[in-house]
Protein backbone atom coordinates (compact mmCIF):
# COMPACT_ATOMS: atom_id res chain seq x y z
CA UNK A 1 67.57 10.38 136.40
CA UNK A 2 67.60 6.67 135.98
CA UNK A 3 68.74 4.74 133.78
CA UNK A 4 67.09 2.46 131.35
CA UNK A 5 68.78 -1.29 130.77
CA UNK A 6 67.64 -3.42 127.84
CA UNK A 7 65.84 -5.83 130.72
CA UNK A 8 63.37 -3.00 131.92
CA UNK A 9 62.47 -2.86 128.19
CA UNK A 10 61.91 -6.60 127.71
CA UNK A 11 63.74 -8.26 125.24
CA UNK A 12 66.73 -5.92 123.79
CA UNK A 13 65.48 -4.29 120.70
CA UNK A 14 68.53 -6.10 118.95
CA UNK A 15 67.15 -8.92 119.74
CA UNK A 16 63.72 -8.74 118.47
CA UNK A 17 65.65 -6.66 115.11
CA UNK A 18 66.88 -9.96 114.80
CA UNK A 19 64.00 -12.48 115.12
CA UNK A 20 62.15 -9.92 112.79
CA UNK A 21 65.26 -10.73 110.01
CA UNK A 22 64.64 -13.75 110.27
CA UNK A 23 60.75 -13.91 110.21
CA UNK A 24 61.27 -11.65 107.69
CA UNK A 25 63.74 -14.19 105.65
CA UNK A 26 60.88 -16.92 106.76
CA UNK A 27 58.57 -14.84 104.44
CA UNK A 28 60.64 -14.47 101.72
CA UNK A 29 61.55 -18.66 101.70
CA UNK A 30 57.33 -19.57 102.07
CA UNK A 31 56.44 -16.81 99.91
CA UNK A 32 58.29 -17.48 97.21
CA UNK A 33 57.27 -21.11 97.21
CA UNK A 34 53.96 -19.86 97.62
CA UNK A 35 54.29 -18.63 94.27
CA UNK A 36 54.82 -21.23 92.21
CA UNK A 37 51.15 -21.51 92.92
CA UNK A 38 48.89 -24.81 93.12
CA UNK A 39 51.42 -27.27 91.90
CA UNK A 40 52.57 -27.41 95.22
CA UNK A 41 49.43 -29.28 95.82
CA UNK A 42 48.59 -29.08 100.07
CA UNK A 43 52.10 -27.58 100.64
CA UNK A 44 50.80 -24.37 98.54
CA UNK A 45 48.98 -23.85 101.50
CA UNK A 46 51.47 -24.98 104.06
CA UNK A 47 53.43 -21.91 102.38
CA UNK A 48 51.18 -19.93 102.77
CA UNK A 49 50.37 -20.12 106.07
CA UNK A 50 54.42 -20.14 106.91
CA UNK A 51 54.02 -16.81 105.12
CA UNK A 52 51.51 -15.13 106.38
CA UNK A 53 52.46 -16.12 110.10
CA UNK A 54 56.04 -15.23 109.98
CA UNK A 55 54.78 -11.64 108.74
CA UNK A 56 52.47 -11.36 111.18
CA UNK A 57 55.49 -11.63 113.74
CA UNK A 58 57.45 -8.83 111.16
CA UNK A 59 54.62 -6.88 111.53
CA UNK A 60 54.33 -7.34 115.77
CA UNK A 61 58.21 -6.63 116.19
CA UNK A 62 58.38 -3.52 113.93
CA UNK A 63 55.21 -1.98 115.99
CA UNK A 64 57.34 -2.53 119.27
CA UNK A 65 61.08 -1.33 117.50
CA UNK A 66 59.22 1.35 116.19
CA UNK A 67 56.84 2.80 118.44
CA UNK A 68 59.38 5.01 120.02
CA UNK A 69 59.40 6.98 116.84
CA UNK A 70 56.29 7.49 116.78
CA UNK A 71 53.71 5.18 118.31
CA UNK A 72 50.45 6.34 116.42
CA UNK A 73 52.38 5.68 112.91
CA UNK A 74 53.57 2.32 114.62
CA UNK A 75 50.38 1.31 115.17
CA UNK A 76 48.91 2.93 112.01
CA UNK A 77 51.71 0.28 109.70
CA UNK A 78 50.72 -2.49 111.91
CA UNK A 79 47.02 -2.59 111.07
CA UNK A 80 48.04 -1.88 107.26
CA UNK A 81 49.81 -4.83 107.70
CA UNK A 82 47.53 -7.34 109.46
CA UNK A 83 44.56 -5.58 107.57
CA UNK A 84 46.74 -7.10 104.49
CA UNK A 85 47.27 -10.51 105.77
CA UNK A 86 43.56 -11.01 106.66
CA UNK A 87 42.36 -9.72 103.08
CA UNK A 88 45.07 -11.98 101.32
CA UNK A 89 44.11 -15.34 103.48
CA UNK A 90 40.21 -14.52 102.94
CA UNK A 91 40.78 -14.73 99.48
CA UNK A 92 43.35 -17.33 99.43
CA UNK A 93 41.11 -19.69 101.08
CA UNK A 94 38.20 -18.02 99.39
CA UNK A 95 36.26 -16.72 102.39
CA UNK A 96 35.81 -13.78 101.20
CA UNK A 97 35.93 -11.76 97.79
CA UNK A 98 37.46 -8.24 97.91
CA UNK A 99 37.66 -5.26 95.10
CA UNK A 100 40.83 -4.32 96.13
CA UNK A 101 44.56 -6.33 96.39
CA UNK A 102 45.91 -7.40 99.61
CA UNK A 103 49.53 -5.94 97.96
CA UNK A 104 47.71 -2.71 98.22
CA UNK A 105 47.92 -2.39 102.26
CA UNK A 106 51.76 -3.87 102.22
CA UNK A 107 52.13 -0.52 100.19
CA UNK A 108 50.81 1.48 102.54
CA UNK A 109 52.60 -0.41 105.41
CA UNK A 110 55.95 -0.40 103.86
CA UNK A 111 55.61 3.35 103.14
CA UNK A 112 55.13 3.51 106.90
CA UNK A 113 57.73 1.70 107.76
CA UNK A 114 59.66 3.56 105.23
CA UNK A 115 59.17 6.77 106.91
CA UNK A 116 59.55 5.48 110.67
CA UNK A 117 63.40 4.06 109.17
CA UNK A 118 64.57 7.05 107.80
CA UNK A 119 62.85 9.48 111.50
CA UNK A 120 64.74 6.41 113.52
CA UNK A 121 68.20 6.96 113.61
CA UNK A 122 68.86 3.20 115.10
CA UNK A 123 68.70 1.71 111.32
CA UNK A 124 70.20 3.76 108.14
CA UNK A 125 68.00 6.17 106.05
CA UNK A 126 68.90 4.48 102.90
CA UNK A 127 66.97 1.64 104.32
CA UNK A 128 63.89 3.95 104.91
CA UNK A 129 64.04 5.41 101.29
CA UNK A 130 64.38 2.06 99.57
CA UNK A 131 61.04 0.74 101.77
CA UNK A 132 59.23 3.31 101.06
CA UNK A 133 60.12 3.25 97.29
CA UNK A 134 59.04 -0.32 97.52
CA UNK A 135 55.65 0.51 98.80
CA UNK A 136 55.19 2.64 95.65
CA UNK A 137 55.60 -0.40 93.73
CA UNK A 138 52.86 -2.28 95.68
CA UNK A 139 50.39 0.44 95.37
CA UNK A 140 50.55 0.25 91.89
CA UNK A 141 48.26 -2.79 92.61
CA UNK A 142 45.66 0.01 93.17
CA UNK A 143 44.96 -0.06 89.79
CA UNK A 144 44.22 -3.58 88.36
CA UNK A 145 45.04 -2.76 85.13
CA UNK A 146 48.36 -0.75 85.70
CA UNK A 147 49.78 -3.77 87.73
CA UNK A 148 48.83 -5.74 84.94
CA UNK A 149 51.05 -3.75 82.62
CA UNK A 150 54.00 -3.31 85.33
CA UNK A 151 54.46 -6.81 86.49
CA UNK A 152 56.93 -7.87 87.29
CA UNK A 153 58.32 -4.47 87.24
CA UNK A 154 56.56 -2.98 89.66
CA UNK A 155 57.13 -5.54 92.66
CA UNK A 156 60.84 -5.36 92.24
CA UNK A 157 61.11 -2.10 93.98
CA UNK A 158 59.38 -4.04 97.00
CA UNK A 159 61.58 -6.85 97.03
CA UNK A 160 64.71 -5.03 96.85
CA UNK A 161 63.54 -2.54 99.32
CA UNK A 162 62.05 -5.42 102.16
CA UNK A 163 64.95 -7.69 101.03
CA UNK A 164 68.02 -4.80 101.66
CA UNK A 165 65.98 -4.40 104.96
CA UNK A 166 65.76 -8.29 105.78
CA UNK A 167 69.48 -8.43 105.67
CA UNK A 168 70.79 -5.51 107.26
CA UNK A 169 68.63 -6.69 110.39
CA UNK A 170 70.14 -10.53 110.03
CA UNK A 171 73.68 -8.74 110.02
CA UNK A 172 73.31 -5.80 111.98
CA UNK A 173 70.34 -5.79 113.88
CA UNK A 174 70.30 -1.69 115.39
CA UNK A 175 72.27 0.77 116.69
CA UNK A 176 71.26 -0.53 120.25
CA UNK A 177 72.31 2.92 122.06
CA UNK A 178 70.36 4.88 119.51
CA UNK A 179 67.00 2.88 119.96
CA UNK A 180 67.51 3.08 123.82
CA UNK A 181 68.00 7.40 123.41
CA UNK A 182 64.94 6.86 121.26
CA UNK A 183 62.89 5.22 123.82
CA UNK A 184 63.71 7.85 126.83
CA UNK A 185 62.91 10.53 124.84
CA UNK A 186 59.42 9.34 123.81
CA UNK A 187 58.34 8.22 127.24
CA UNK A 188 56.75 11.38 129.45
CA UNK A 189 58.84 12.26 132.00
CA UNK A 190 56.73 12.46 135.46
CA UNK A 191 57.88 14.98 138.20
């Protein structure tokens, strides 16, 4: 049996735990500027776009920490995700008018993500409950007229959940030996 080093892998999955903090952190900063809405004037857009591209690499780093969990799921948050990002920018830049909120597939995504946490063992399972609580809060934006009565209830969860998760990857990153165990027991092993 050989063994795996964190260069056969490509970059160590601490690493890329990091840069997806801090894209992560990059989301929160731009977003929340974002949402102080048009009085930004161009830079409401500049946010945006810092946004939406920093969560795109969130999204492209958690498919690649988490596909040794379970790869289909992986790939299954990561469309959720970008599926999310597309809708939102459509309609940002008015491209394109849609019946249902882009918050809606970051519900679904984060209860994916939720669920690939708390199956990891490289990250804590408190992490993975609080995510996955937070996507409850964004599908709430299923119903137009439930989010309406919610907010700004209803996106706490989500913050809290995404912003716990934000930081323990700054700090900690993951249990490096964990995700590597992880890895070699979802690759086949050939004869």
């Amino acid at each position: 049996m050989t063994t795996t080093t964190d260069r056969s892998l490509g970059a160590s999955p601490q690493m890329r735990a990091r840069i997806a903090g801090v894209f992560y952190l990059l989301t929160f900063v731009a977003g929340g500027l974002a949402l102080r809405g048009r009085s930004l004037g161009p830079y409401f857009y500049v946010a945006n776009l810092i946004a939406t591209t920093a969560y795109v690499g969130v999204t492209l780093l958690f498919y690649g920490l988490f596909k040794p969990v379970n790869r289909g799921l992986s790939l299954l948050a990561a469309l959720f995700s970008l599926a999310g990002l597309v809708v939102g920018t459509l309609g940002l830049l008015r491209l394109a008018s849609f019946p249902i909120n882009n918050l809606v597939f970051f519900g679904f995504y984060c209860l994916l993500i939720g669920y690939l946490i708390f199956e990891s063992t490289f990250l804590p399972r408190t992490l993975g409950v609080l995510m996955a609580i937070g996507g409850l809060g964004w599908l709430t934006f299923l119903s137009p007229s439930l989010a309406k009565v919610l907010t700004p209830y209803n996106m706490l969860p989500g913050i809290i959940g995404e912003g716990a998760l934000t930081l323990w990857l700054l700090v900690f990153g993951v249990n490096v030996q964990r995700w590597i165990d992880r890895s070699h027991a979802a690759k086949p092993v050939l004869a």
